[in-house]
PDB file of N, CA and C in Angstrom:
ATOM      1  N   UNK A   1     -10.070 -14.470 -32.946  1.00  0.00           N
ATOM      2  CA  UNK A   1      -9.385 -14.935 -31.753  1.00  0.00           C
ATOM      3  C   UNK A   1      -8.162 -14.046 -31.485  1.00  0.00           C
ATOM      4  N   UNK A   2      -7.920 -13.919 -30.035  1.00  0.00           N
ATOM      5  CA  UNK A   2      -6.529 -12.837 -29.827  1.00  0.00           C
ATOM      6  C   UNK A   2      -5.650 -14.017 -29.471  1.00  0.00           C
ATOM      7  N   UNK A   3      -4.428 -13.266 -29.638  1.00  0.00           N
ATOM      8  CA  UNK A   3      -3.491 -14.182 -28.835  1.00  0.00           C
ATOM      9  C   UNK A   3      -2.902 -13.442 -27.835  1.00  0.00           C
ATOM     10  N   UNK A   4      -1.984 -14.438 -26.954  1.00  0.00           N
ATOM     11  CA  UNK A   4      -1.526 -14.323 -25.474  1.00  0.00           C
ATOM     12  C   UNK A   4      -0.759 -13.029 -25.794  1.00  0.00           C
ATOM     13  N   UNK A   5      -0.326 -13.020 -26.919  1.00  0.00           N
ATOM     14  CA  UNK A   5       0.218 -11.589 -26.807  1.00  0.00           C
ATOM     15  C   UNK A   5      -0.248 -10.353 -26.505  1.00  0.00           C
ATOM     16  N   UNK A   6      -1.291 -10.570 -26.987  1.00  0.00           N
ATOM     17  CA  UNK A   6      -1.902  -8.910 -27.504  1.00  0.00           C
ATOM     18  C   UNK A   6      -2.791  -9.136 -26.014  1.00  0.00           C
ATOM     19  N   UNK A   7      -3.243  -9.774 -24.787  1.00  0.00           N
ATOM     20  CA  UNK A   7      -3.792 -10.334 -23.755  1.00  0.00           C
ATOM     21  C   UNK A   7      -2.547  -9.606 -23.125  1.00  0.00           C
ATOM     22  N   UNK A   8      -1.752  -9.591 -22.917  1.00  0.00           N
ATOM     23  CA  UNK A   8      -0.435  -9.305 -22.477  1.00  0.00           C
ATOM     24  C   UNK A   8      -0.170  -8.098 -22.438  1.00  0.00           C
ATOM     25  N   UNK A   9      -0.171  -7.338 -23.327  1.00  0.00           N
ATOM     26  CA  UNK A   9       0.321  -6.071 -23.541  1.00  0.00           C
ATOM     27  C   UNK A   9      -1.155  -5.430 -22.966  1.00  0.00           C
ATOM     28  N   UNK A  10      -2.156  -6.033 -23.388  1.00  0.00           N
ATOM     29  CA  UNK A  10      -3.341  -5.232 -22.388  1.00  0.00           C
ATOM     30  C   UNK A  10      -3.037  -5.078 -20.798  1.00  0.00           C
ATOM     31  N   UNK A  11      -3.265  -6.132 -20.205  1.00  0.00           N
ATOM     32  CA  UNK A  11      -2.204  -6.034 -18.523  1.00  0.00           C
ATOM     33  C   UNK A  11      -1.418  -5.313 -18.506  1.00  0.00           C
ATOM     34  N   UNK A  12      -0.374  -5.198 -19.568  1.00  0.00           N
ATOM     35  CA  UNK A  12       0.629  -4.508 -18.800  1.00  0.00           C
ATOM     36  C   UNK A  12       0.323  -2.686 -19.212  1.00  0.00           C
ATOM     37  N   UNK A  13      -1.179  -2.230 -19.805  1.00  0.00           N
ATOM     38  CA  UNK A  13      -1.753  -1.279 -18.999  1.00  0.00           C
ATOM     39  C   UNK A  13      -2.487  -0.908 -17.687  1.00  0.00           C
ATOM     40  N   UNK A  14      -2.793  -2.058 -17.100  1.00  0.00           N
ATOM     41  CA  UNK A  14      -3.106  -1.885 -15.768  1.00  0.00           C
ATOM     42  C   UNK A  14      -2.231  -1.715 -14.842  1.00  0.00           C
ATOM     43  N   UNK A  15      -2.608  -0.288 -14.546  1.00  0.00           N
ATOM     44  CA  UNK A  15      -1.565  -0.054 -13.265  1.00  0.00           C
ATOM     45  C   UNK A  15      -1.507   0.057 -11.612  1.00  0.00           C
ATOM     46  N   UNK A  16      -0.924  -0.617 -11.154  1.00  0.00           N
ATOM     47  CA  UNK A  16      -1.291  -0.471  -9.564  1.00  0.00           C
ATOM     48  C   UNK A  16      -0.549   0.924  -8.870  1.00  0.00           C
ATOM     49  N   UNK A  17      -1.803   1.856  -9.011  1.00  0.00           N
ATOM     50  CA  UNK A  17      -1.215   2.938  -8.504  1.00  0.00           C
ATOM     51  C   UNK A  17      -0.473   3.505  -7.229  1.00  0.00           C
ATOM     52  N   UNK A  18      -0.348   2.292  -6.709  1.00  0.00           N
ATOM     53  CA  UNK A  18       0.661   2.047  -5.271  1.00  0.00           C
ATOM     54  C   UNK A  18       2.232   2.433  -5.635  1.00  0.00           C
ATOM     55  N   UNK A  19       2.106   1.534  -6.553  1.00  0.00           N
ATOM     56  CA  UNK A  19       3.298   0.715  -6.972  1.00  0.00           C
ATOM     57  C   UNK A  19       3.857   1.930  -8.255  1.00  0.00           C
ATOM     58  N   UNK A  20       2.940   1.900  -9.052  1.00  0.00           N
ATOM     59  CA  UNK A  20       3.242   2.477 -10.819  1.00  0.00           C
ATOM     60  C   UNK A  20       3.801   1.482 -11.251  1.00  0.00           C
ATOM     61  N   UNK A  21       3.152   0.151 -11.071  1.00  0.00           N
ATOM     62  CA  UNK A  21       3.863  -0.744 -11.853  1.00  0.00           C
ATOM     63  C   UNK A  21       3.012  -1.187 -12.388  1.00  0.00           C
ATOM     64  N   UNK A  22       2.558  -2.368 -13.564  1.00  0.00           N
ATOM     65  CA  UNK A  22       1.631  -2.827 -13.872  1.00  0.00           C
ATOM     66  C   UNK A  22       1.321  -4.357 -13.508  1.00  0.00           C
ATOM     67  N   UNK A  23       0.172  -4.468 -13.648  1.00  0.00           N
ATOM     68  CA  UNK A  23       0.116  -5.962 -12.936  1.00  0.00           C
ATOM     69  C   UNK A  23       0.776  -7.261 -13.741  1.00  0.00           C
ATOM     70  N   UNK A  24       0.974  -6.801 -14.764  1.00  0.00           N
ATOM     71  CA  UNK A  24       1.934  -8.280 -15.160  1.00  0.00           C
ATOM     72  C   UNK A  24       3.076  -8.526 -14.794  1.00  0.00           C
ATOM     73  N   UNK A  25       3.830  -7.292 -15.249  1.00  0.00           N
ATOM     74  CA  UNK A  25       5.658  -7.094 -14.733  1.00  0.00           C
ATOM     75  C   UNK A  25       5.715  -7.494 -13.025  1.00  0.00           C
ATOM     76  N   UNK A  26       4.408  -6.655 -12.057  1.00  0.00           N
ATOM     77  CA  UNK A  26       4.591  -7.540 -10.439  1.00  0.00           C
ATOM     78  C   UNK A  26       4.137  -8.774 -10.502  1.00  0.00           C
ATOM     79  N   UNK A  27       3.626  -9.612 -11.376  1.00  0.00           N
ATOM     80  CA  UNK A  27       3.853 -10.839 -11.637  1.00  0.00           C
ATOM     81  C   UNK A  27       2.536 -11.169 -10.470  1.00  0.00           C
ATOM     82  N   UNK A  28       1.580 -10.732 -10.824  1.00  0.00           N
ATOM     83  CA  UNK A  28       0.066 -10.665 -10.161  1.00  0.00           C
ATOM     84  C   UNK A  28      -0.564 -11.824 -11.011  1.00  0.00           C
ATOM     85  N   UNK A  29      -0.518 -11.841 -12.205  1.00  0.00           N
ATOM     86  CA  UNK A  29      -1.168 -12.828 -13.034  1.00  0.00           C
ATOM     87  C   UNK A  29      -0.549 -13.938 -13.051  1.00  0.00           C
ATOM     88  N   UNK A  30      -1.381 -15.049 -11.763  1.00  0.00           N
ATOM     89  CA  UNK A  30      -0.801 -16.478 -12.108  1.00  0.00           C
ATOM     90  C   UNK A  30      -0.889 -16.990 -13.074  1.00  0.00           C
ATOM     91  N   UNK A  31      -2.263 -17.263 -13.870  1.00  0.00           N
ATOM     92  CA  UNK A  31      -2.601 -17.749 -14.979  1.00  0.00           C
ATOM     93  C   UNK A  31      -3.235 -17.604 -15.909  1.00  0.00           C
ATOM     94  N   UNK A  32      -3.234 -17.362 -16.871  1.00  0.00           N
ATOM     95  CA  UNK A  32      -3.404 -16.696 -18.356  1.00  0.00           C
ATOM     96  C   UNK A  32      -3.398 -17.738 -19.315  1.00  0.00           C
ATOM     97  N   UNK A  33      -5.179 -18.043 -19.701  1.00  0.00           N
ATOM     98  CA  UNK A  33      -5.322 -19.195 -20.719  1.00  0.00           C
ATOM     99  C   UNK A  33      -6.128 -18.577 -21.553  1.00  0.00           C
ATOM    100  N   UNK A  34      -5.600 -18.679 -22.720  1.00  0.00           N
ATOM    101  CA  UNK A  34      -7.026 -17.902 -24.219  1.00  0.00           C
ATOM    102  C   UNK A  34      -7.114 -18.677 -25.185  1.00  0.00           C
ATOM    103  N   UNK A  35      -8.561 -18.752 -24.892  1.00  0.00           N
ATOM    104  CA  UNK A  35      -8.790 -20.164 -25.998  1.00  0.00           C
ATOM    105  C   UNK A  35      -9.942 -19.425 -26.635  1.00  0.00           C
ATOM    106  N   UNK A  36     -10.317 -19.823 -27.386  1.00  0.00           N
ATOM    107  CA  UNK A  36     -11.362 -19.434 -28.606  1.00  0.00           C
ATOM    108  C   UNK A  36     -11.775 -18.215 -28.477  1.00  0.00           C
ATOM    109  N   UNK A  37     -12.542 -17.474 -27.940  1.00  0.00           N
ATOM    110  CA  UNK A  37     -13.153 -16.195 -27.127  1.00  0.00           C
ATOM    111  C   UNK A  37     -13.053 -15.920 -25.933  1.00  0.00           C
ATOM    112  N   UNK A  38     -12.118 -16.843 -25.401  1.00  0.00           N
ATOM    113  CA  UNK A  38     -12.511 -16.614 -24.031  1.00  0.00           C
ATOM    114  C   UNK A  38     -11.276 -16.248 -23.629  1.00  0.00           C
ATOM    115  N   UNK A  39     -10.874 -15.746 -22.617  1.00  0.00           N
ATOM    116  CA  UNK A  39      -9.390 -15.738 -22.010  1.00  0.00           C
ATOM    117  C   UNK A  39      -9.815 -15.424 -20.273  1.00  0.00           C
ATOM    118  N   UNK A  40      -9.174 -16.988 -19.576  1.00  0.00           N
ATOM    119  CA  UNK A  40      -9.002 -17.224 -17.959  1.00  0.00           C
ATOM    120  C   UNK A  40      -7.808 -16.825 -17.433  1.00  0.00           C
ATOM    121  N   UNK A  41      -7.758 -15.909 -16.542  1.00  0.00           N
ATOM    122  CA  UNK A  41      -6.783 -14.904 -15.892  1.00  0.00           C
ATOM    123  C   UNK A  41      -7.187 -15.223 -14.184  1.00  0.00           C
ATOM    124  N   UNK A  42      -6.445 -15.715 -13.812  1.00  0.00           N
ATOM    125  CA  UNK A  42      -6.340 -16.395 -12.169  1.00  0.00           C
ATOM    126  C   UNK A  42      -5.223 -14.770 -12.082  1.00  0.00           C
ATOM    127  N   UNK A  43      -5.789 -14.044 -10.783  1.00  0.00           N
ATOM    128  CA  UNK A  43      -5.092 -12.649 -10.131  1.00  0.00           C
ATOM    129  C   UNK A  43      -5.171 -12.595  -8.957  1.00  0.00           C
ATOM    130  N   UNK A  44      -3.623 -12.573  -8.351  1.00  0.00           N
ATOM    131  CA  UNK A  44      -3.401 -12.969  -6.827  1.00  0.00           C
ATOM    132  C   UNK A  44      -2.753 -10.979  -6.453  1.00  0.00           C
ATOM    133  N   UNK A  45      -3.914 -10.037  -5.772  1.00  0.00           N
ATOM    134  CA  UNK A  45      -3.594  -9.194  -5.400  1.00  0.00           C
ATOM    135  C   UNK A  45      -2.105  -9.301  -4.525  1.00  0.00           C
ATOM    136  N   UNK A  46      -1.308  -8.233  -4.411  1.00  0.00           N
ATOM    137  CA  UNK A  46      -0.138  -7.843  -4.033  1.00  0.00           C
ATOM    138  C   UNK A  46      -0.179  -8.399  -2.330  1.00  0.00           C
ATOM    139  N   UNK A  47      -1.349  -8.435  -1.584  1.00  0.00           N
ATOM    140  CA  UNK A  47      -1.619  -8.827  -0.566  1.00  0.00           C
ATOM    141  C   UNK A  47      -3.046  -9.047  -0.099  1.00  0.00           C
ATOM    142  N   UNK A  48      -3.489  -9.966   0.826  1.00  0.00           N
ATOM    143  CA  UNK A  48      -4.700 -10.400   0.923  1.00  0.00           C
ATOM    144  C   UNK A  48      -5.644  -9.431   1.542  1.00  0.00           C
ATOM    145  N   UNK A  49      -4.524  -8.182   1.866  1.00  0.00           N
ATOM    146  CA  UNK A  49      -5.963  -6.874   2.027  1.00  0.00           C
ATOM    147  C   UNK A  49      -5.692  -5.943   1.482  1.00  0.00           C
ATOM    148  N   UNK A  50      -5.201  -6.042   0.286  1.00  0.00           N
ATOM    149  CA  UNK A  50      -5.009  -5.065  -0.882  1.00  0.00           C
ATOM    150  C   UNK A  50      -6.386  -4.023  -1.001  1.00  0.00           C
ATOM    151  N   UNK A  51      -5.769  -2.944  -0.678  1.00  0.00           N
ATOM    152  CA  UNK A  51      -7.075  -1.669  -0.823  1.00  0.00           C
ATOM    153  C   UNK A  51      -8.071  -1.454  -1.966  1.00  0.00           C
ATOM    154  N   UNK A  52      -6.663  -1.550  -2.912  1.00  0.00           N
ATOM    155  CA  UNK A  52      -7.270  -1.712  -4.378  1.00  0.00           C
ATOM    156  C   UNK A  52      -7.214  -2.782  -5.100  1.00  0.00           C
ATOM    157  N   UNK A  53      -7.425  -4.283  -4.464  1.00  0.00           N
ATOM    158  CA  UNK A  53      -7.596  -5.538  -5.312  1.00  0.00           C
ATOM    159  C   UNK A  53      -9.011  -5.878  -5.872  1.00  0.00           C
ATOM    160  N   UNK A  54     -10.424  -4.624  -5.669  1.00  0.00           N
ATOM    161  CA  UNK A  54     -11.064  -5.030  -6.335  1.00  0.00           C
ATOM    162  C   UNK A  54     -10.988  -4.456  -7.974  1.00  0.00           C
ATOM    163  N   UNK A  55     -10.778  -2.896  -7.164  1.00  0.00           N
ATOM    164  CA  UNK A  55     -10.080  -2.403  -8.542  1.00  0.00           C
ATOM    165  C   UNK A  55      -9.335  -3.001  -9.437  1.00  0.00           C
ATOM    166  N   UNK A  56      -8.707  -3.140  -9.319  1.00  0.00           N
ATOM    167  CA  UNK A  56      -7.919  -3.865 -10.197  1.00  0.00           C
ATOM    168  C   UNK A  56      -8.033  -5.200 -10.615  1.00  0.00           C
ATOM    169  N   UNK A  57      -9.183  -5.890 -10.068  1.00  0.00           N
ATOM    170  CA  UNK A  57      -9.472  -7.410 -10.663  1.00  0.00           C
ATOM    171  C   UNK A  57     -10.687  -6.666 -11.832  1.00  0.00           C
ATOM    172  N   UNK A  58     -11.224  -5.711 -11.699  1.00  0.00           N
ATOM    173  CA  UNK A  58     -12.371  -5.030 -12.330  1.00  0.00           C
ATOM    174  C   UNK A  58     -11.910  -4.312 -13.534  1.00  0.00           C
ATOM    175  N   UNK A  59     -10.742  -3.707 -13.208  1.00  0.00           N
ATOM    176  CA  UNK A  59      -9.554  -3.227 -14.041  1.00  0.00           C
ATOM    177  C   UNK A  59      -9.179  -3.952 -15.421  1.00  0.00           C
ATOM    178  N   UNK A  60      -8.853  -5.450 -14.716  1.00  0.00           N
ATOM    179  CA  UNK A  60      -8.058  -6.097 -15.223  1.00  0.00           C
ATOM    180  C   UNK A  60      -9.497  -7.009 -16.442  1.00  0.00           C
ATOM    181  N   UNK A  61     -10.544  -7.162 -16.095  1.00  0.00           N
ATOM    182  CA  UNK A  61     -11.225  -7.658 -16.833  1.00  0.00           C
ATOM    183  C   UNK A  61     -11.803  -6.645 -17.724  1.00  0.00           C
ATOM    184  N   UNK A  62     -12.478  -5.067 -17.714  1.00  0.00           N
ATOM    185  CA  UNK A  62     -12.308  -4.619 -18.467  1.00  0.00           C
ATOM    186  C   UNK A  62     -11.206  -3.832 -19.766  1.00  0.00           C
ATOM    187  N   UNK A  63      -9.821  -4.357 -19.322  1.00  0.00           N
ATOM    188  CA  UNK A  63      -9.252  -4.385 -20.430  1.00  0.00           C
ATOM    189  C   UNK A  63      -9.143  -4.990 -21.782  1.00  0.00           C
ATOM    190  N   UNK A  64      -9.051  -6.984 -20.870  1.00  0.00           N
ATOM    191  CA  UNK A  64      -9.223  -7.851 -21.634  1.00  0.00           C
ATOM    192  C   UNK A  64     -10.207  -7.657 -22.632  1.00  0.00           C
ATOM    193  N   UNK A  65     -11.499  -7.235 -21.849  1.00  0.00           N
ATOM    194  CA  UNK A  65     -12.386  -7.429 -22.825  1.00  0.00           C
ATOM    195  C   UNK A  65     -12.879  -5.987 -23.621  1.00  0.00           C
ATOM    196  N   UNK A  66     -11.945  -5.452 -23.868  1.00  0.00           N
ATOM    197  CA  UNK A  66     -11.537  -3.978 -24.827  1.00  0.00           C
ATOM    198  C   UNK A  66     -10.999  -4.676 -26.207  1.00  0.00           C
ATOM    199  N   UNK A  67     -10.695  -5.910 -25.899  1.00  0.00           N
ATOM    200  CA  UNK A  67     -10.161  -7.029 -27.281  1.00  0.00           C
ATOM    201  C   UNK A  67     -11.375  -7.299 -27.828  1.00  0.00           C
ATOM    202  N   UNK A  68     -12.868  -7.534 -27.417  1.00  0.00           N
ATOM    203  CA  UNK A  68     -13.639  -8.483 -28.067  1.00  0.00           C
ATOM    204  C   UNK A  68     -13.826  -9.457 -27.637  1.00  0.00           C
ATOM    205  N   UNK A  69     -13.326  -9.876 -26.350  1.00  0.00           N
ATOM    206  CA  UNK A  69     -13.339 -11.590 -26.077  1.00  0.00           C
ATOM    207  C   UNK A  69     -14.119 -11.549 -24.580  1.00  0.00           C
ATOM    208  N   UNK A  70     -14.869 -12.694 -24.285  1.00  0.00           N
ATOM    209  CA  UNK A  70     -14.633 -12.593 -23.054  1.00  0.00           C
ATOM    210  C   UNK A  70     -13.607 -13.008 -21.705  1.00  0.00           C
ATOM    211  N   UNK A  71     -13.772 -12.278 -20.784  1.00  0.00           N
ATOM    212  CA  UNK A  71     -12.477 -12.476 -19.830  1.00  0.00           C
ATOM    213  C   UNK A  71     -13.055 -13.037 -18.854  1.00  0.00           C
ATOM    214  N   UNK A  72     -12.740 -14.074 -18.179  1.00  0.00           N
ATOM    215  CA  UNK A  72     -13.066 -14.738 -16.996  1.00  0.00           C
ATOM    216  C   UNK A  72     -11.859 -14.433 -15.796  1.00  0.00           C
ATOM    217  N   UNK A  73     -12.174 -13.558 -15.192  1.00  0.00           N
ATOM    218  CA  UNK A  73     -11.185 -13.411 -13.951  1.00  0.00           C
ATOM    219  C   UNK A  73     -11.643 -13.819 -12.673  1.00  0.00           C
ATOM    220  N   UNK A  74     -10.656 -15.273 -12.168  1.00  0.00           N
ATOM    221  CA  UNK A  74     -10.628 -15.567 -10.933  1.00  0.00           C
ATOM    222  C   UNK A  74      -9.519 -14.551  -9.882  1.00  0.00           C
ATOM    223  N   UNK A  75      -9.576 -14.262  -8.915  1.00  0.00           N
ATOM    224  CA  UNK A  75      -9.110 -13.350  -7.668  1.00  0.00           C
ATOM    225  C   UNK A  75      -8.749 -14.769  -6.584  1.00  0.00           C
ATOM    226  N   UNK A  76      -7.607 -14.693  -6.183  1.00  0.00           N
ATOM    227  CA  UNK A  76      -7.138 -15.887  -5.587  1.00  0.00           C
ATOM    228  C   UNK A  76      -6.410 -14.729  -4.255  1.00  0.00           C
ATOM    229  N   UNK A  77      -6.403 -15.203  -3.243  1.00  0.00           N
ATOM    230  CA  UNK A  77      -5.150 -15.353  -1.711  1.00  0.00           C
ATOM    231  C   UNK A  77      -6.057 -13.497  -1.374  1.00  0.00           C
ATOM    232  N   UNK A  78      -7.017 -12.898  -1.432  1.00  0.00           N
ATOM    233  CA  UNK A  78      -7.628 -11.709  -1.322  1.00  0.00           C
ATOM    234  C   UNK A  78      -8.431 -12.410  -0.070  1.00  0.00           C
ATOM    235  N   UNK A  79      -8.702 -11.374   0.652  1.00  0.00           N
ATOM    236  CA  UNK A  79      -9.813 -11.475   2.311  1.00  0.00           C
ATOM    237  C   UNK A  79     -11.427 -11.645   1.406  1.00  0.00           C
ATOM    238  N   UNK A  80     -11.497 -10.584   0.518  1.00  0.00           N
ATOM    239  CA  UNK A  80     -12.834 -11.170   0.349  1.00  0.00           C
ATOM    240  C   UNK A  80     -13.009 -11.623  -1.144  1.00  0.00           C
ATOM    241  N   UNK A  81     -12.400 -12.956  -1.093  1.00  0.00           N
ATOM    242  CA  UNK A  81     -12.250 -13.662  -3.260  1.00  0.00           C
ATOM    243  C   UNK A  81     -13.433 -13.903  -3.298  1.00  0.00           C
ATOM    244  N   UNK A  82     -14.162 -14.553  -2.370  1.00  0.00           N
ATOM    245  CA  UNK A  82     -15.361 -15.152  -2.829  1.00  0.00           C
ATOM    246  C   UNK A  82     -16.546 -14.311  -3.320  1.00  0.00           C
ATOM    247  N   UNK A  83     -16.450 -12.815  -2.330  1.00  0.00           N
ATOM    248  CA  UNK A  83     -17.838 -11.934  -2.859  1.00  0.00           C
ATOM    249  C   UNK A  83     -17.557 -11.558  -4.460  1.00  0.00           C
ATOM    250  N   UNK A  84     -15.823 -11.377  -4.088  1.00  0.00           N
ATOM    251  CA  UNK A  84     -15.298 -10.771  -5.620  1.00  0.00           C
ATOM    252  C   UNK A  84     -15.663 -11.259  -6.890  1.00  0.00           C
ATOM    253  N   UNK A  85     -15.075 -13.082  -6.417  1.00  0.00           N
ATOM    254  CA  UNK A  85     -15.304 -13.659  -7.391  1.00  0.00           C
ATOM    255  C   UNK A  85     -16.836 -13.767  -8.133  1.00  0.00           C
ATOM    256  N   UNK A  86     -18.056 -13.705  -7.736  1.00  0.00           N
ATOM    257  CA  UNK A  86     -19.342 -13.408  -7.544  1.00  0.00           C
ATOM    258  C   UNK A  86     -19.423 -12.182  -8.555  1.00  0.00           C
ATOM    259  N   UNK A  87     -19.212 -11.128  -8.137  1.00  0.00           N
ATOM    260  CA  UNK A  87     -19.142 -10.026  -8.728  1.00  0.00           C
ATOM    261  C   UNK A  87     -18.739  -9.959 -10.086  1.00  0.00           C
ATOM    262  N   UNK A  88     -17.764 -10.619 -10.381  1.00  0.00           N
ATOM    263  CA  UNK A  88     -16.942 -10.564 -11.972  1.00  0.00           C
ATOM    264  C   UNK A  88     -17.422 -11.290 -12.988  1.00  0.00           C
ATOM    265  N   UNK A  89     -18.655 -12.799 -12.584  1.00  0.00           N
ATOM    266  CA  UNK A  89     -19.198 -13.570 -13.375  1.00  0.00           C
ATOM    267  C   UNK A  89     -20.321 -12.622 -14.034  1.00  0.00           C
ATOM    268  N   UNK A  90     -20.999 -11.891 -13.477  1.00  0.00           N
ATOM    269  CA  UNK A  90     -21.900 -10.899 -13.730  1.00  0.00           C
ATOM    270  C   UNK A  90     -21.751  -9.959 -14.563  1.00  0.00           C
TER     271      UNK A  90
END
């Protein structure tokens, strides 16, 4: 099992190359739950027509799961969450 830490310091290699910031420090990640193998990450792009919010929801789940665990990433307040969200269960 990881903990929120080491979940943490993964994000804050994802970088939004807009910005050069990473998505935790812009405070993109509403919610961050890791329980047994799994870790749920709710990610509200910088704006709802963020160029690169698929990137980076795609980003953001292959980091997590550079740990071993799986990552469940929901995409929240984005123009298109729903195809996204679709996409990431897969």
């Amino acid at each position: 099992m990881v903990s929120k830490e080491e979940v943490v310091e993964k994000l804050k290699k994802v970088i939004d190359p807009h910005t050069r910031q990473n998505v935790w420090e812009m405070g993109l990640i509403e919610e961050l739950e890791v329980k047994d193998n799994e870790v749920h990450i709710t990610f509200r792009p910088s704006s709802p027509f963020c160029p690169i919010g698929q990137q980076l929801a795609f980003a953001i789940k292959r980091s997590v799961e550079d740990l071993g665990v799986k990552a469940k990433v929901k995409v929240t307040g984005y123009v298109k969450e729903e195809v996204l969200n679709k996409l990431l269960t897969k």
